[in-house]
Protein backbone atom coordinates (compact mmCIF):
# COMPACT_ATOMS: atom_id res chain seq x y z
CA UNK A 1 7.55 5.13 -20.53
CA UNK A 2 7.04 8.81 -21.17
CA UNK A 3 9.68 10.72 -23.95
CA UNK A 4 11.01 12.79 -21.44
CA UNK A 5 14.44 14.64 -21.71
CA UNK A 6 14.64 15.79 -17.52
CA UNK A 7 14.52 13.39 -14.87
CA UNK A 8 11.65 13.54 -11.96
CA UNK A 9 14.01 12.90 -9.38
CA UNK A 10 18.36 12.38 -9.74
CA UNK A 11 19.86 10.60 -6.08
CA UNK A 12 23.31 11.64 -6.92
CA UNK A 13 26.66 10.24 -4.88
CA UNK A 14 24.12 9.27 -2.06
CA UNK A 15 25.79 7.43 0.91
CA UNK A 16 24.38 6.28 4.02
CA UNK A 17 26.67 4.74 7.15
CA UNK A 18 24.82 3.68 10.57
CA UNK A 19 28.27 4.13 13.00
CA UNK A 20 30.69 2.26 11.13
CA UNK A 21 28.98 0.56 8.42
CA UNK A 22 27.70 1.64 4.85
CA UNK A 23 24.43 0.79 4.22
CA UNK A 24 24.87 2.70 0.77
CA UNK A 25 27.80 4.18 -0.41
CA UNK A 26 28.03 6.78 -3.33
CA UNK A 27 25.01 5.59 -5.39
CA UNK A 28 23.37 7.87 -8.32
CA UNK A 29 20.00 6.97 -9.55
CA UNK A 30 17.67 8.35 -11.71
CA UNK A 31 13.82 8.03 -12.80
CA UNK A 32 11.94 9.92 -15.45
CA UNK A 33 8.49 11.10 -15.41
CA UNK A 34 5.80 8.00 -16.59
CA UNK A 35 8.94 5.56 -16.00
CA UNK A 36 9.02 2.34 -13.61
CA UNK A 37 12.74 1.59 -12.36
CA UNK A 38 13.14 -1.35 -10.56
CA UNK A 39 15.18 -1.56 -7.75
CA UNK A 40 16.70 -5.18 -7.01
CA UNK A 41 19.40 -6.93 -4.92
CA UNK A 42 19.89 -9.54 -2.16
CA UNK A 43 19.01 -8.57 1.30
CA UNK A 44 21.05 -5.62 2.56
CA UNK A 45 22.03 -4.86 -0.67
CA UNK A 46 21.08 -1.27 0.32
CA UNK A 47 17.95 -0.88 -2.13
CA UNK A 48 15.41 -0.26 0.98
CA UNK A 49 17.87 2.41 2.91
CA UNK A 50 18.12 3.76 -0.65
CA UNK A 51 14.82 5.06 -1.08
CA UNK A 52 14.18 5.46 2.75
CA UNK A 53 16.60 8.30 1.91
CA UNK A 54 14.69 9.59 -0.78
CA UNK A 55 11.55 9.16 1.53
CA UNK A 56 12.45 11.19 4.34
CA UNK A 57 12.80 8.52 6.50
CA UNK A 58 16.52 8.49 6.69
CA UNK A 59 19.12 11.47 6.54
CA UNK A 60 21.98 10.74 4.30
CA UNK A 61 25.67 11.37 5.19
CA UNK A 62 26.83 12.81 1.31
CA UNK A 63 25.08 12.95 -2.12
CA UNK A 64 22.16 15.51 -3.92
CA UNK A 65 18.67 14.64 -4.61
CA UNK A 66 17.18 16.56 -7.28
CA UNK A 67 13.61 17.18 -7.90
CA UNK A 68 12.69 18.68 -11.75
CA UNK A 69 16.55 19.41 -11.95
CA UNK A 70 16.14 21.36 -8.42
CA UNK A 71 18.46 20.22 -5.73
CA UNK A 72 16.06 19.62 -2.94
CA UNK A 73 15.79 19.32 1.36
CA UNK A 74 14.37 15.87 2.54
CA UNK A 75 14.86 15.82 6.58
CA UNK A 76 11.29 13.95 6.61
CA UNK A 77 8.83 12.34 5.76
CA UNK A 78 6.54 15.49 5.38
CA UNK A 79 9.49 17.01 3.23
CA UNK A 80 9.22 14.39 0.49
CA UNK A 81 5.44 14.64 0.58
CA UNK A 82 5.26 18.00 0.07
CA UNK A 83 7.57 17.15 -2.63
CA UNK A 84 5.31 14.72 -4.38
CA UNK A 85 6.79 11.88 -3.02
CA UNK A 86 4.38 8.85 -1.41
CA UNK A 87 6.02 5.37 -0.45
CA UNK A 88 3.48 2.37 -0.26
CA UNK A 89 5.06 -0.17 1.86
CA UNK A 90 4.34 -3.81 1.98
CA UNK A 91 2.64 -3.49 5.02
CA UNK A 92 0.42 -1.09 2.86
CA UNK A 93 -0.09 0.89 6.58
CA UNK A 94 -3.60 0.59 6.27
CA UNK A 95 -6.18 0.59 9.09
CA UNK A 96 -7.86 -2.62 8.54
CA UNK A 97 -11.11 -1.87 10.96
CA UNK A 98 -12.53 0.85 8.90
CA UNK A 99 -13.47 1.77 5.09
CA UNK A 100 -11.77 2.94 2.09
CA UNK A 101 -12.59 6.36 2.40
CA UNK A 102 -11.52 6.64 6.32
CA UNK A 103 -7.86 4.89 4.95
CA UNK A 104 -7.27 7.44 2.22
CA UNK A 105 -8.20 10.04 4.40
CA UNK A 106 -6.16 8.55 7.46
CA UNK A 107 -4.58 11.75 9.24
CA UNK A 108 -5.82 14.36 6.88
CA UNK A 109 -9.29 13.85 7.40
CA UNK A 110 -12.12 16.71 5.65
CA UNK A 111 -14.40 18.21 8.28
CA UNK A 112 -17.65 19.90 7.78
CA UNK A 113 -17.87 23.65 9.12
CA UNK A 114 -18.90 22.26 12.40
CA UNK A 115 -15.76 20.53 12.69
CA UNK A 116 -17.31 17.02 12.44
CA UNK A 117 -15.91 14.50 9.54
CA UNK A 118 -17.26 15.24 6.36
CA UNK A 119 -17.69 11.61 5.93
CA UNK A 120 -20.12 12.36 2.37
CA UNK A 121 -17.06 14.35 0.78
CA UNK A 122 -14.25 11.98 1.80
CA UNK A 123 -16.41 8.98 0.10
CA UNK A 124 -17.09 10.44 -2.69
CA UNK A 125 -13.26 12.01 -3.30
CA UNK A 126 -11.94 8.02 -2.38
CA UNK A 127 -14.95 6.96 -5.20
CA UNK A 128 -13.16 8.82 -7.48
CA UNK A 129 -10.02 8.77 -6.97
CA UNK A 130 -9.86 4.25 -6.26
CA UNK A 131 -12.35 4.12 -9.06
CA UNK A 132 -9.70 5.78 -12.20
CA UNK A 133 -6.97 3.22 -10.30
CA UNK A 134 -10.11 -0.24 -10.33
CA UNK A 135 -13.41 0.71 -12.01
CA UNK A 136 -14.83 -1.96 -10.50
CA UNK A 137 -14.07 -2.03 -7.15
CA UNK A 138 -17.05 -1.99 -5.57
CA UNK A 139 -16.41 -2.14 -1.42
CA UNK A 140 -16.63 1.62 -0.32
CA UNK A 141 -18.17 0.95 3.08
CA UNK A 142 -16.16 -2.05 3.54
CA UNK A 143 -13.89 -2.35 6.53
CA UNK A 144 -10.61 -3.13 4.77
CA UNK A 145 -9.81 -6.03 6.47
CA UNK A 146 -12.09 -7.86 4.51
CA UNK A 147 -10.73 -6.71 0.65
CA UNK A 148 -8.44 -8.50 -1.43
CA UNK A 149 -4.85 -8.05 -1.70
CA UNK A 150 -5.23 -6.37 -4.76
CA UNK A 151 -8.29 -4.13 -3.69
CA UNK A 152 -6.29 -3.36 -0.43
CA UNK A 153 -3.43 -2.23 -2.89
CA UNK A 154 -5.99 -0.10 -4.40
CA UNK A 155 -6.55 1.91 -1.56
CA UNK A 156 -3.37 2.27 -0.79
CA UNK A 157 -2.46 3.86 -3.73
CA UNK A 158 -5.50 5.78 -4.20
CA UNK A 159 -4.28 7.51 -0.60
CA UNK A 160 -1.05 8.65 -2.83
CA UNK A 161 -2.38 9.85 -5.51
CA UNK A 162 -5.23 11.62 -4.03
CA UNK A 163 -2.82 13.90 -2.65
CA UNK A 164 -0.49 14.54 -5.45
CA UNK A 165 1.99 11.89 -5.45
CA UNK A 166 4.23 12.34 -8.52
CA UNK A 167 6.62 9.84 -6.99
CA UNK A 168 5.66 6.07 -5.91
CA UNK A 169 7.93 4.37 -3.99
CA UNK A 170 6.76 0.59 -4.48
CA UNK A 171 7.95 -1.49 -1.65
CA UNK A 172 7.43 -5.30 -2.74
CA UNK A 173 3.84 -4.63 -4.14
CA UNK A 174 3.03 -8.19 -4.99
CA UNK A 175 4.10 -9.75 -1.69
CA UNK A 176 2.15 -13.10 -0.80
CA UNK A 177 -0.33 -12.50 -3.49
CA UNK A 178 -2.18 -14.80 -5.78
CA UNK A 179 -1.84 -15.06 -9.02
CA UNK A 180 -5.30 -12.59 -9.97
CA UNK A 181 -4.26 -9.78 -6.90
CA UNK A 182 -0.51 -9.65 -8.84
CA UNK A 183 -2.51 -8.97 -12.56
CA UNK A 184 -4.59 -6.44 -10.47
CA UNK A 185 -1.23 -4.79 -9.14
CA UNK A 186 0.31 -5.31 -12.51
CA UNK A 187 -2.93 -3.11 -14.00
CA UNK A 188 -2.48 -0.14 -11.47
CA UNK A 189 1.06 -0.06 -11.97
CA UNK A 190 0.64 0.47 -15.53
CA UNK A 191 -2.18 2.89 -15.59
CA UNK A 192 0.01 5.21 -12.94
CA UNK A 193 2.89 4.94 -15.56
CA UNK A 194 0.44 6.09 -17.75
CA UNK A 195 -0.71 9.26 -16.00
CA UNK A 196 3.23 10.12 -15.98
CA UNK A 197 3.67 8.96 -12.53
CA UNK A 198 7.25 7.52 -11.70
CA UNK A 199 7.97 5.08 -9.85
CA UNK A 200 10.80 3.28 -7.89
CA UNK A 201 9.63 -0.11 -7.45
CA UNK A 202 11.84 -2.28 -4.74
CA UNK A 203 11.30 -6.38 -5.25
CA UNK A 204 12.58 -9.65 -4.69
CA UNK A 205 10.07 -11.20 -7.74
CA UNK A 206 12.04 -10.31 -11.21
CA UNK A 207 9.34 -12.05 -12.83
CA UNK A 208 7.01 -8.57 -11.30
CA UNK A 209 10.35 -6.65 -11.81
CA UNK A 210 10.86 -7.70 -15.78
CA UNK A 211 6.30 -7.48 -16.17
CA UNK A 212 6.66 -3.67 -14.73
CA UNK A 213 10.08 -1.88 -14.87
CA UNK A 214 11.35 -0.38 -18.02
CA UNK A 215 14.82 -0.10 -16.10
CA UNK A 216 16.42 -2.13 -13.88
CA UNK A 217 19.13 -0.79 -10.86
CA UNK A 218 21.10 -3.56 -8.74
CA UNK A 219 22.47 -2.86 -5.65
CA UNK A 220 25.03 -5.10 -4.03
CA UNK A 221 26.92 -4.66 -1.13
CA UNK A 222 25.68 -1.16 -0.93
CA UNK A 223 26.67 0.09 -3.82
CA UNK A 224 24.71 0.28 -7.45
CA UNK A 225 26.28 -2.44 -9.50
CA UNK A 226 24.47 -0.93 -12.46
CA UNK A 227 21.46 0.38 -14.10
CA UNK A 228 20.27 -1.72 -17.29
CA UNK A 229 17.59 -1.28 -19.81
CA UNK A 230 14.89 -4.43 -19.46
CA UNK A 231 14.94 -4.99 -23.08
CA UNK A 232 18.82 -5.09 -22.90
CA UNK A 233 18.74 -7.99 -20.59
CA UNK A 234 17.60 -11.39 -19.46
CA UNK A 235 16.44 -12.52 -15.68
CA UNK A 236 19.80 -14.72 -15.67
CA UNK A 237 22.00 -11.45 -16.34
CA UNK A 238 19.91 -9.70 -13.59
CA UNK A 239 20.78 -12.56 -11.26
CA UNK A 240 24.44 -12.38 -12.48
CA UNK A 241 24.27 -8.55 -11.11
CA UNK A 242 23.00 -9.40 -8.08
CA UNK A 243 24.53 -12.73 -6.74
CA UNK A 244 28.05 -11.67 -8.65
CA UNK A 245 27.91 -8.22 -8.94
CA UNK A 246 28.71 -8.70 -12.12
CA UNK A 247 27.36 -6.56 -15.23
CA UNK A 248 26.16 -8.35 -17.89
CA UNK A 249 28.05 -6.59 -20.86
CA UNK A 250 25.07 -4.67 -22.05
CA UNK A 251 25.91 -0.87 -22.81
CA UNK A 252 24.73 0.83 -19.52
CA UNK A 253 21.31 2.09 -19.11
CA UNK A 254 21.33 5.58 -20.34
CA UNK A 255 21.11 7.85 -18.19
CA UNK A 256 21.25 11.16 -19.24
CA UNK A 257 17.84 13.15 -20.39
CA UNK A 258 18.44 13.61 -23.68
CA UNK A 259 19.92 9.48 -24.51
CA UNK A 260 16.94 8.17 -22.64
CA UNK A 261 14.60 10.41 -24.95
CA UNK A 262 16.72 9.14 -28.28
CA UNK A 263 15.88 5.46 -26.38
CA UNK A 264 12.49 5.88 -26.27
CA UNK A 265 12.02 7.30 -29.83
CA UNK A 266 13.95 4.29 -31.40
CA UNK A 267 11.46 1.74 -29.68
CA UNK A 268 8.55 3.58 -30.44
């Protein structure tokens, strides 16, 4: 996790009703640049509407984000990516008939001055940009369909980062993968941290959550039942959070800029 003293992004008092019920309700959240936060609780715990907020793809009824320590406007989807923010789902949203390239191009394809696809630039920008996430993937004029889970993950977030995702929002990245396509997931996880990427990573595995996250959130019932450092904490006290909503007597996760940097420096 990077020493940082300001947060990437601060969800502050966020709450979210759909007519009469709260699907999150007055939640503040944090992540720091080069940091992975996991985001954990049973289903309909609120995690998922959580950072569908932050994503653009829901409106929230009360609460601030912050980007940098700048209060910021997400009404969309093209809001938070113009913000830096990129959400790879578990679907991945990838189209499985065609090649890398085409999928981390998908929508904002380059054209040549004739206004035909510049299909040489687009392979060699997906070349790059897949190859610093998996040196050795390989597959560039492979129809998608046919990589691995892991290599499929790879393109996925090489679509992100290609266009200057600061932000990951990690929806269940590991998902009905094999023990070799998790360590591959586990690898580009880690080198994004590295870069200084954050991320928000949303899973039902705590074995993935505890391998990845240097914090851990819990959401239960739609609220945040509290934000722990992993080190702090066992998987048992994570599943006391969730199932009990109980906090595991651990001095809360530190949230402001400056404790989180003192953190850091002491386990250094």
């Amino acid at each position: 996790m990077a020493d940082q003293q300001s947060p990437l992004v601060e969800m502050r008092n966020i709450s979210v009703a759909f007519g009469g019920v709260h699907a999150v309700e007055d939640v503040t959240i944090n992540l720091f640049p080069g940091e992975v936060v996991g985001l954990v609780g049973g289903n309909g715990a609120g995690k998922s509407t959580l950072m569908k907020v932050l994503s653009g793809a829901y409106s929230r009824d009360a609460g601030k984000i912050l980007i940098d320590g700048k209060e910021v406007t997400i009404e969309n989807p093209r809001d938070a990516k113009a913000l830096g923010i990129e959400t790879i789902y578990q679907t991945l949203a990838l189209a499985d008939n065609v090649d890398a390239a085409a999928n981390v191009f998908l929508g904002r394809e380059l054209l040549t001055r004739w206004n035909t696809l510049d299909d040489v630039a687009m392979e060699a920008a997906a070349r790059q940009v897949i190859g610093r996430l998996n040196p050795s993937f390989k597959n560039f004029k492979t129809p998608v369909h046919s990589l691995s889970g892991g290599q499929r993950q790879a393109v996925a977030i090489g679509r992100a980062i290609h266009f200057n995702a600061r932000v990951l929002i990690m929806d269940e990245p590991t998902a009905a993968l094999g023990p070799a396509e998790t360590a591959q997931v586990t690898d580009l996880v880690k080198k994004l941290s590295d870069e200084g990427i954050g991320i928000f990573l949303i899973s039902h595995e705590l074995r993935d959550v505890f391998d990845l996250s240097d914090r851990i959130s819990v959401m239960k019932n739609s609220r945040l039942v509290g934000t722990v450092f992993k080190k702090d904490v066992d998987e048992d006290d994570v599943l006391g959070m969730i199932i009990g909503g109980k906090h595991p007597g651990v001095p809360e996760a530190l949230t402001s800029g400056a404790a989180l940097a003192t953190e850091a420096a002491a386990t250094a």
